[in-house]
PDB file of N, CA and C in Angstrom:
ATOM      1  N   UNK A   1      17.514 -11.650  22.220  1.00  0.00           N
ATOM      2  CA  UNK A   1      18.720 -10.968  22.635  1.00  0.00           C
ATOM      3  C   UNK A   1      18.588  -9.480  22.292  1.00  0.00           C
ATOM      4  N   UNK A   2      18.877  -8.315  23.107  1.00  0.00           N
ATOM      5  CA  UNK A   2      18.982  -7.547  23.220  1.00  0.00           C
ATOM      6  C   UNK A   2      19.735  -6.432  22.442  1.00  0.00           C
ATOM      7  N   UNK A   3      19.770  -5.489  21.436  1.00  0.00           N
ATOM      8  CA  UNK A   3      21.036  -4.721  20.666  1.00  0.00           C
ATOM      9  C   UNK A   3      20.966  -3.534  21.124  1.00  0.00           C
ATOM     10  N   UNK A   4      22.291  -3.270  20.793  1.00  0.00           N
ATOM     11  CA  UNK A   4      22.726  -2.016  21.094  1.00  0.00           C
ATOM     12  C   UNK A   4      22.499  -1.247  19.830  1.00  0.00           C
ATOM     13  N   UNK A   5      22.469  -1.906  19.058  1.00  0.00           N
ATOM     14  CA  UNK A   5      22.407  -0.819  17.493  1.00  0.00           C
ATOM     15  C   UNK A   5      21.182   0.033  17.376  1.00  0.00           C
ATOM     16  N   UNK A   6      21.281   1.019  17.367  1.00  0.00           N
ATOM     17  CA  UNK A   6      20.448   2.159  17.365  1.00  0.00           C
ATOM     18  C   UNK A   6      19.647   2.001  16.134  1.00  0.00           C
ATOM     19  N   UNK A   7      19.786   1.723  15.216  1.00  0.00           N
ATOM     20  CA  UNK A   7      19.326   1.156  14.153  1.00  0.00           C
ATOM     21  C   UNK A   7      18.400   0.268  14.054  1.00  0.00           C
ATOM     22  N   UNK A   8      18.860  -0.744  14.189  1.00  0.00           N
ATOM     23  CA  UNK A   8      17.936  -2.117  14.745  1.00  0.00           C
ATOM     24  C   UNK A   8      16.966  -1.411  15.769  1.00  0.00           C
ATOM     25  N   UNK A   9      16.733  -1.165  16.904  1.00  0.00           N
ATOM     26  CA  UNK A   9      16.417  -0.246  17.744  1.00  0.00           C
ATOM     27  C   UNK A   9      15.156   0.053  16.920  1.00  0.00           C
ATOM     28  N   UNK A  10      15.380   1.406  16.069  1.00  0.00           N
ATOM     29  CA  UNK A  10      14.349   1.861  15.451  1.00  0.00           C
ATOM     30  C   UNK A  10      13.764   1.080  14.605  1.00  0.00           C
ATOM     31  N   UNK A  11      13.756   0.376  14.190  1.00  0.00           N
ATOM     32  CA  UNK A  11      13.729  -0.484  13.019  1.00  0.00           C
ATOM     33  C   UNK A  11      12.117  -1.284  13.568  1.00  0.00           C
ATOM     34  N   UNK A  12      12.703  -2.133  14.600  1.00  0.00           N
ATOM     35  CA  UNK A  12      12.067  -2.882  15.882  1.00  0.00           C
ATOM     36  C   UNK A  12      10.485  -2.101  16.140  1.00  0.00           C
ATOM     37  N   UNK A  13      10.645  -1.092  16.286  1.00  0.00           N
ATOM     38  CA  UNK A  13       9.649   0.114  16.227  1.00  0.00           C
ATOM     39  C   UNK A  13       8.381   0.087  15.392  1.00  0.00           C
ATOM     40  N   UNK A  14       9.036  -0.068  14.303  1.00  0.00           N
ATOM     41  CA  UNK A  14       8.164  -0.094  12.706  1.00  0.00           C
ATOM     42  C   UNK A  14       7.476  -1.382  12.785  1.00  0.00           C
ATOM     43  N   UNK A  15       5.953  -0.451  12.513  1.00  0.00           N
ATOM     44  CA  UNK A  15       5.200  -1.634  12.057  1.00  0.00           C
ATOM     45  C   UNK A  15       4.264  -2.315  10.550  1.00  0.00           C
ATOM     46  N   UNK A  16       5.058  -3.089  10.180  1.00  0.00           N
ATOM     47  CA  UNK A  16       5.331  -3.675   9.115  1.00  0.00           C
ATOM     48  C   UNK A  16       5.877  -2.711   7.588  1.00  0.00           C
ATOM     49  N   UNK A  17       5.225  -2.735   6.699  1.00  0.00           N
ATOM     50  CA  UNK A  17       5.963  -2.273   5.883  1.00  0.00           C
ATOM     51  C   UNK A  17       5.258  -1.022   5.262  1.00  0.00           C
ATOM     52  N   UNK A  18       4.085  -0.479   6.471  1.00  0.00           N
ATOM     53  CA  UNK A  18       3.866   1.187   5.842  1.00  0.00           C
ATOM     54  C   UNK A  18       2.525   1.298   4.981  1.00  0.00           C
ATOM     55  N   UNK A  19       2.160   2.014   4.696  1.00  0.00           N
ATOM     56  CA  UNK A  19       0.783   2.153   3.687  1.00  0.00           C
ATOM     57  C   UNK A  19       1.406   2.448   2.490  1.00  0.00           C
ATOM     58  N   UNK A  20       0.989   2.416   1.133  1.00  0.00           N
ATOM     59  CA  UNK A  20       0.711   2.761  -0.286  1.00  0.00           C
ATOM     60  C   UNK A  20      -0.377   3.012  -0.682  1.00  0.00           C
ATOM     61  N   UNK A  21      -0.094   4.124  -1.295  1.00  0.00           N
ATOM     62  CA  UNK A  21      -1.490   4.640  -2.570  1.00  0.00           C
ATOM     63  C   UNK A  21      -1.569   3.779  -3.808  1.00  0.00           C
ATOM     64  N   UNK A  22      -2.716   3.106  -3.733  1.00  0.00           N
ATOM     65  CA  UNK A  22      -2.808   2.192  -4.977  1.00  0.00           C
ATOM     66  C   UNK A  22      -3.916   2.607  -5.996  1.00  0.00           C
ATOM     67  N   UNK A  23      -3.639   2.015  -7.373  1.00  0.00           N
ATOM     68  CA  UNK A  23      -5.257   2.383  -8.078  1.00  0.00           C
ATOM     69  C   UNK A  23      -5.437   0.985  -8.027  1.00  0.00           C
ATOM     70  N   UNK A  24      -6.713   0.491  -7.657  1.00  0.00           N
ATOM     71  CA  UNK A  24      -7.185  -0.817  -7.940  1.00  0.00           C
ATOM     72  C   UNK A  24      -7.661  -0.899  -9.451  1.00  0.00           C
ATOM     73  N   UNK A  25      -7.464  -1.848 -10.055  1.00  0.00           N
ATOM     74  CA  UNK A  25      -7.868  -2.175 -11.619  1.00  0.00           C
ATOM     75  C   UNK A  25      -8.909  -3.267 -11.741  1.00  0.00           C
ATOM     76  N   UNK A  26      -9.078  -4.539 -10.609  1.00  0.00           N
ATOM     77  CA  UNK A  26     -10.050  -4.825 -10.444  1.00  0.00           C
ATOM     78  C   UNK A  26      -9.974  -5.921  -9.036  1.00  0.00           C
ATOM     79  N   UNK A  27     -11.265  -5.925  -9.040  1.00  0.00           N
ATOM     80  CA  UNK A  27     -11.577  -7.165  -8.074  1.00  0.00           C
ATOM     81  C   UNK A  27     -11.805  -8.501  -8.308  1.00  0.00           C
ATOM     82  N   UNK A  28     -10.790  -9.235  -8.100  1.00  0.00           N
ATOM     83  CA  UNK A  28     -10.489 -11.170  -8.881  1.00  0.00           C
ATOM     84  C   UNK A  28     -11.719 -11.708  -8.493  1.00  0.00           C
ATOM     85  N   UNK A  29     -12.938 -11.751  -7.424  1.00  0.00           N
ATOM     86  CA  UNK A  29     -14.186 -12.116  -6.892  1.00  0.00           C
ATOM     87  C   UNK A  29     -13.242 -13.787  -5.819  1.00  0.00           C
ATOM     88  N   UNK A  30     -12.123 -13.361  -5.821  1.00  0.00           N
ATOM     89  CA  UNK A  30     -11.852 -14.623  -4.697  1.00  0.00           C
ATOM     90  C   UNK A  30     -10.856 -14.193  -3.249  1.00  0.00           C
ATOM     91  N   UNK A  31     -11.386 -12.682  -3.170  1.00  0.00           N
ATOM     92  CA  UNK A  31     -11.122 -12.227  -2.047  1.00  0.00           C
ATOM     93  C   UNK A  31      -9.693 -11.634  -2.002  1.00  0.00           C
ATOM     94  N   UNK A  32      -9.292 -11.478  -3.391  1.00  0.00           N
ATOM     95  CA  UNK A  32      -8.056 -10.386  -3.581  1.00  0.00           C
ATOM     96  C   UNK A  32      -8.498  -9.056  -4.826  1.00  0.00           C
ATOM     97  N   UNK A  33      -7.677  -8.411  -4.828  1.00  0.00           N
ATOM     98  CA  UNK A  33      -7.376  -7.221  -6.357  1.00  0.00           C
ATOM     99  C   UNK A  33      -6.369  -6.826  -6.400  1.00  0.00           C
ATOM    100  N   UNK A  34      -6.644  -6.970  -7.727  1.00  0.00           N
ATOM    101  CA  UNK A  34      -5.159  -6.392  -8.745  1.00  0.00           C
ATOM    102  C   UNK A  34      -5.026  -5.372  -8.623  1.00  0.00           C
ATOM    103  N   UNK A  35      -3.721  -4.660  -8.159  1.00  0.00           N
ATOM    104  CA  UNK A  35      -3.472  -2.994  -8.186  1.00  0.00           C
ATOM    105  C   UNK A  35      -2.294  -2.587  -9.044  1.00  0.00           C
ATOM    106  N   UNK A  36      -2.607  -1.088  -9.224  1.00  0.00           N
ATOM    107  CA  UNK A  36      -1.189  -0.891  -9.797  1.00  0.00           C
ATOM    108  C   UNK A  36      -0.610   0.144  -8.668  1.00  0.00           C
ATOM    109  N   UNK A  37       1.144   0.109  -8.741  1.00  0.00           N
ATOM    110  CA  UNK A  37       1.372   0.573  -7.672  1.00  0.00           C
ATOM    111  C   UNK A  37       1.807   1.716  -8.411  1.00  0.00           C
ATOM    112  N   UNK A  38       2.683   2.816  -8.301  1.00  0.00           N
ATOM    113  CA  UNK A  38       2.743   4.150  -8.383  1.00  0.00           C
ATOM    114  C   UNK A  38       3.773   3.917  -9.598  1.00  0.00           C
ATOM    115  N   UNK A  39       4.849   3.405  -9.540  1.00  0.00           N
ATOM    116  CA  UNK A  39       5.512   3.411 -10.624  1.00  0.00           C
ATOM    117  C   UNK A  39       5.042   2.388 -11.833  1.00  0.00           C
ATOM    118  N   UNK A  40       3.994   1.725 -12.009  1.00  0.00           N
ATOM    119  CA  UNK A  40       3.233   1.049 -12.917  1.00  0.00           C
ATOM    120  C   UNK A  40       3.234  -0.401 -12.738  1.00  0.00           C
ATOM    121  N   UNK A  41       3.876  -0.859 -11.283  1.00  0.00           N
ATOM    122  CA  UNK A  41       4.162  -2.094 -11.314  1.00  0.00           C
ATOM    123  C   UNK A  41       2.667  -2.957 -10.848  1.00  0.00           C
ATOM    124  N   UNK A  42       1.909  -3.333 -11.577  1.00  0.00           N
ATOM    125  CA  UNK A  42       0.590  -4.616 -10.945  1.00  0.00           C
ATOM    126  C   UNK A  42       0.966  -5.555 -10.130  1.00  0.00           C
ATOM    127  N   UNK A  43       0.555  -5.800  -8.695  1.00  0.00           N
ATOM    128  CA  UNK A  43       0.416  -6.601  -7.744  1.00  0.00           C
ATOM    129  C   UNK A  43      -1.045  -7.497  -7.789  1.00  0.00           C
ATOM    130  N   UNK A  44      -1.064  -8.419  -6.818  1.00  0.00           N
ATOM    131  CA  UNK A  44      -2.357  -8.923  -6.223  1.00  0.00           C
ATOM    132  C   UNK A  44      -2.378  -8.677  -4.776  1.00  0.00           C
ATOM    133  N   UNK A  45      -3.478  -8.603  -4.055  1.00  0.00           N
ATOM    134  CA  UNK A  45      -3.422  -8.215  -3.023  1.00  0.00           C
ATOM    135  C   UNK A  45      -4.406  -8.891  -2.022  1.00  0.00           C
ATOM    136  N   UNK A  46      -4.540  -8.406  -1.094  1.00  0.00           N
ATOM    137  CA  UNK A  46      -6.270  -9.436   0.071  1.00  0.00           C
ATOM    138  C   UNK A  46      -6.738  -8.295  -0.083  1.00  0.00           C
ATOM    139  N   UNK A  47      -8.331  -8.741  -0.256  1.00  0.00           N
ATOM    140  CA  UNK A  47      -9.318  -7.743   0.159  1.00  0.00           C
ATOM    141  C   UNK A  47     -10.001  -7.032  -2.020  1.00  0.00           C
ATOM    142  N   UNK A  48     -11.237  -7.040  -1.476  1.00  0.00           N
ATOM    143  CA  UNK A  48     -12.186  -6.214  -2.516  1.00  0.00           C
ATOM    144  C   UNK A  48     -13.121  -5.115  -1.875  1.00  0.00           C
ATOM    145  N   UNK A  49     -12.368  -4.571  -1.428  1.00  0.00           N
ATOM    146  CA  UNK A  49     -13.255  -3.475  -0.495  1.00  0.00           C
ATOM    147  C   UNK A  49     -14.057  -2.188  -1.022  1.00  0.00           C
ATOM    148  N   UNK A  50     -12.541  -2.039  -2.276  1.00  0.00           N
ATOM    149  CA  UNK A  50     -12.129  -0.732  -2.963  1.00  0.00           C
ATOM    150  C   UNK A  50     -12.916  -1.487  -4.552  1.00  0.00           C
ATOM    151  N   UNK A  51     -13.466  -0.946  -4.806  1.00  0.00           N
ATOM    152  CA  UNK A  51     -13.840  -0.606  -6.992  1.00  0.00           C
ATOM    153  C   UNK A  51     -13.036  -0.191  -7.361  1.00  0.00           C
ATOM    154  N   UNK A  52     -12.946  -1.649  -8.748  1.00  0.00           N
ATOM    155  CA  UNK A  52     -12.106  -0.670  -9.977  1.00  0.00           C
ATOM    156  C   UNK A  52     -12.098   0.365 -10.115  1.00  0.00           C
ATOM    157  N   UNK A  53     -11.141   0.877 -10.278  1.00  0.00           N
ATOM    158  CA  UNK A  53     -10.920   2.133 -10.858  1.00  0.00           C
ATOM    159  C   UNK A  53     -10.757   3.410 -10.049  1.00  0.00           C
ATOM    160  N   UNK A  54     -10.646   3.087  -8.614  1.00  0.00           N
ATOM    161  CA  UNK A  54     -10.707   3.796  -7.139  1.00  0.00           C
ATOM    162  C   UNK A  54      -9.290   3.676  -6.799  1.00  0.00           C
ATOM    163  N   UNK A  55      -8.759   4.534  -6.243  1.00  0.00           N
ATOM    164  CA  UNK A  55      -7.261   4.652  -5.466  1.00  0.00           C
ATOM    165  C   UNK A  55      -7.344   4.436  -3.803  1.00  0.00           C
ATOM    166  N   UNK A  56      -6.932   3.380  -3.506  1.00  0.00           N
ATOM    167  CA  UNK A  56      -6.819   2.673  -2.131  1.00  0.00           C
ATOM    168  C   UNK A  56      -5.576   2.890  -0.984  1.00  0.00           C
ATOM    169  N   UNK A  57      -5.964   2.695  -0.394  1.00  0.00           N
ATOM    170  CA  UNK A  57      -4.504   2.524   1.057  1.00  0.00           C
ATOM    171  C   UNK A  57      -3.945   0.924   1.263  1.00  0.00           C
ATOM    172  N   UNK A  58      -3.070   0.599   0.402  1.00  0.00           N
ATOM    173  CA  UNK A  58      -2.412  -0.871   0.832  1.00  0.00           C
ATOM    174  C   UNK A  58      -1.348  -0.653   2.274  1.00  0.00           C
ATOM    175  N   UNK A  59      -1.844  -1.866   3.224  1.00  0.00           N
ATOM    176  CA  UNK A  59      -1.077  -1.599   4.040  1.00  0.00           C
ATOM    177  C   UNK A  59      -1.064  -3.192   4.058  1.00  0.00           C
ATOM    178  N   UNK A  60       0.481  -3.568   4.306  1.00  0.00           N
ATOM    179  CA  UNK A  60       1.343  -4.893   4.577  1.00  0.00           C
ATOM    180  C   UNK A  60       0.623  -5.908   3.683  1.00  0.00           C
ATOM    181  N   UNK A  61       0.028  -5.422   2.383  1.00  0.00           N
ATOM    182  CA  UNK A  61      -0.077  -6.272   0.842  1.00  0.00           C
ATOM    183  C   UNK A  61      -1.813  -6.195   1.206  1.00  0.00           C
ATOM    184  N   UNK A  62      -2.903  -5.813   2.122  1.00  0.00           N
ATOM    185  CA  UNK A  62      -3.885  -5.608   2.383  1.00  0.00           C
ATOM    186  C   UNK A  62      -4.519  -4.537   1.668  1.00  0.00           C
ATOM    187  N   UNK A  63      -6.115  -4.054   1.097  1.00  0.00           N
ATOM    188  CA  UNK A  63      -6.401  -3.350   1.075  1.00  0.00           C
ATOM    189  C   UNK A  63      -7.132  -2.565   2.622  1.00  0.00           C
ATOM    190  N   UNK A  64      -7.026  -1.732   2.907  1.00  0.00           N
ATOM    191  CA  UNK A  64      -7.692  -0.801   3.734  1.00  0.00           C
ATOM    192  C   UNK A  64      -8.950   0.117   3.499  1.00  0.00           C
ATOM    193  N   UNK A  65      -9.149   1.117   2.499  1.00  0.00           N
ATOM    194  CA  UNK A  65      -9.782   1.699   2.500  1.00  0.00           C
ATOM    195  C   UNK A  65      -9.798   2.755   1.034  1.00  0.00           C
ATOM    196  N   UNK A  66     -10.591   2.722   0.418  1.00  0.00           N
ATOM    197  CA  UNK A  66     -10.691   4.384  -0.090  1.00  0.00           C
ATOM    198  C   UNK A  66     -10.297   5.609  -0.021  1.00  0.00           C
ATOM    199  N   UNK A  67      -9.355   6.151  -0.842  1.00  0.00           N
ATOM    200  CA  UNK A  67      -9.040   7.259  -0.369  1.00  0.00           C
ATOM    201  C   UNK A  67      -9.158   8.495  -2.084  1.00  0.00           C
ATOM    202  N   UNK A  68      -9.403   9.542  -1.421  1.00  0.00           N
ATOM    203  CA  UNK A  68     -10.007  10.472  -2.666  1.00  0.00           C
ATOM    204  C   UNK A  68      -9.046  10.621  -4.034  1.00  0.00           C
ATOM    205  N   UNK A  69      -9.294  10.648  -5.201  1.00  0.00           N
ATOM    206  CA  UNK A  69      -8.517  10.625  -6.210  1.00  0.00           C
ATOM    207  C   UNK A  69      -7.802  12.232  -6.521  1.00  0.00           C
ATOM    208  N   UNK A  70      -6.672  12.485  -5.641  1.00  0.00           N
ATOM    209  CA  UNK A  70      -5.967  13.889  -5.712  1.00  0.00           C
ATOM    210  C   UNK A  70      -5.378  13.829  -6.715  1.00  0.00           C
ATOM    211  N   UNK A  71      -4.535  14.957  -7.555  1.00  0.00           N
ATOM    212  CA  UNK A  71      -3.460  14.673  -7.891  1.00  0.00           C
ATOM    213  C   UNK A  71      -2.459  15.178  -6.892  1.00  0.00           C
ATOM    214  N   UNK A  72      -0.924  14.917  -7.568  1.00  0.00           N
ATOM    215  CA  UNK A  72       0.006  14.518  -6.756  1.00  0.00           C
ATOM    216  C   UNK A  72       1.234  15.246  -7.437  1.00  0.00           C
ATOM    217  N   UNK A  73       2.177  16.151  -6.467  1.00  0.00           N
ATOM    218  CA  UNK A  73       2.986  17.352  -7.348  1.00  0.00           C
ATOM    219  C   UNK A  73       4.548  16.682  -6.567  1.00  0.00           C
ATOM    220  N   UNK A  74       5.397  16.691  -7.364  1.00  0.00           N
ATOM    221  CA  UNK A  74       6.618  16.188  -7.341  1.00  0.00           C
ATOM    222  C   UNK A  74       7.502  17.484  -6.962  1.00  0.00           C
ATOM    223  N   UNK A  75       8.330  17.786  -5.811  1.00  0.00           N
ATOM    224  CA  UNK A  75       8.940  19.210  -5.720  1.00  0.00           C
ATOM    225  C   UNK A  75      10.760  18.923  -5.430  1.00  0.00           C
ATOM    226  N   UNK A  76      11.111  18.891  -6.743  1.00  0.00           N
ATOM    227  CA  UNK A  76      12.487  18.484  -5.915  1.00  0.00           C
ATOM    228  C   UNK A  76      13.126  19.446  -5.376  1.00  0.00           C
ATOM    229  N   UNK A  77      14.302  19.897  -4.284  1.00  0.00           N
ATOM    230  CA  UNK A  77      15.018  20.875  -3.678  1.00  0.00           C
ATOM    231  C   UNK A  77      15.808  20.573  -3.861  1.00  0.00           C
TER     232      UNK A  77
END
């Protein structure tokens, strides 16, 4: 069924729930790793793609890929 809600609408759009910057902490060897997510919370996840101790792209609880260890500046307005 069809909505009018502009909301829903956009929503509909989105596909799944986005990427995250993760640090991986390790690889379980049964085809997941443990990450920590930005505010310190540890997950499990699919995929050993990424090495301990490497900061990854989780997308929809997946690892993706490697990505370079920046730091990261907070600017509130």
């Amino acid at each position: 069924m069809a909505t009018r809600n502009p909301w829903l609408k956009f929503k509909g759009l989105l596909q799944g729930k986005g990427r995250t910057v993760v640090k991986v902490i390790s690889n379980n060897g049964d085809g997941t790793s443990t990450v920590q997510l930005r505010g310190g919370e540890q997950i499990t996840v699919v995929g050993e793609t990424v090495a301990g101790g490497k900061k990854a792209i989780m997308k929809d609880g997946q690892l993706e890929y490697e990505v370079p260890d920046l730091s990261s500046v907070v600017i509130e307005i």
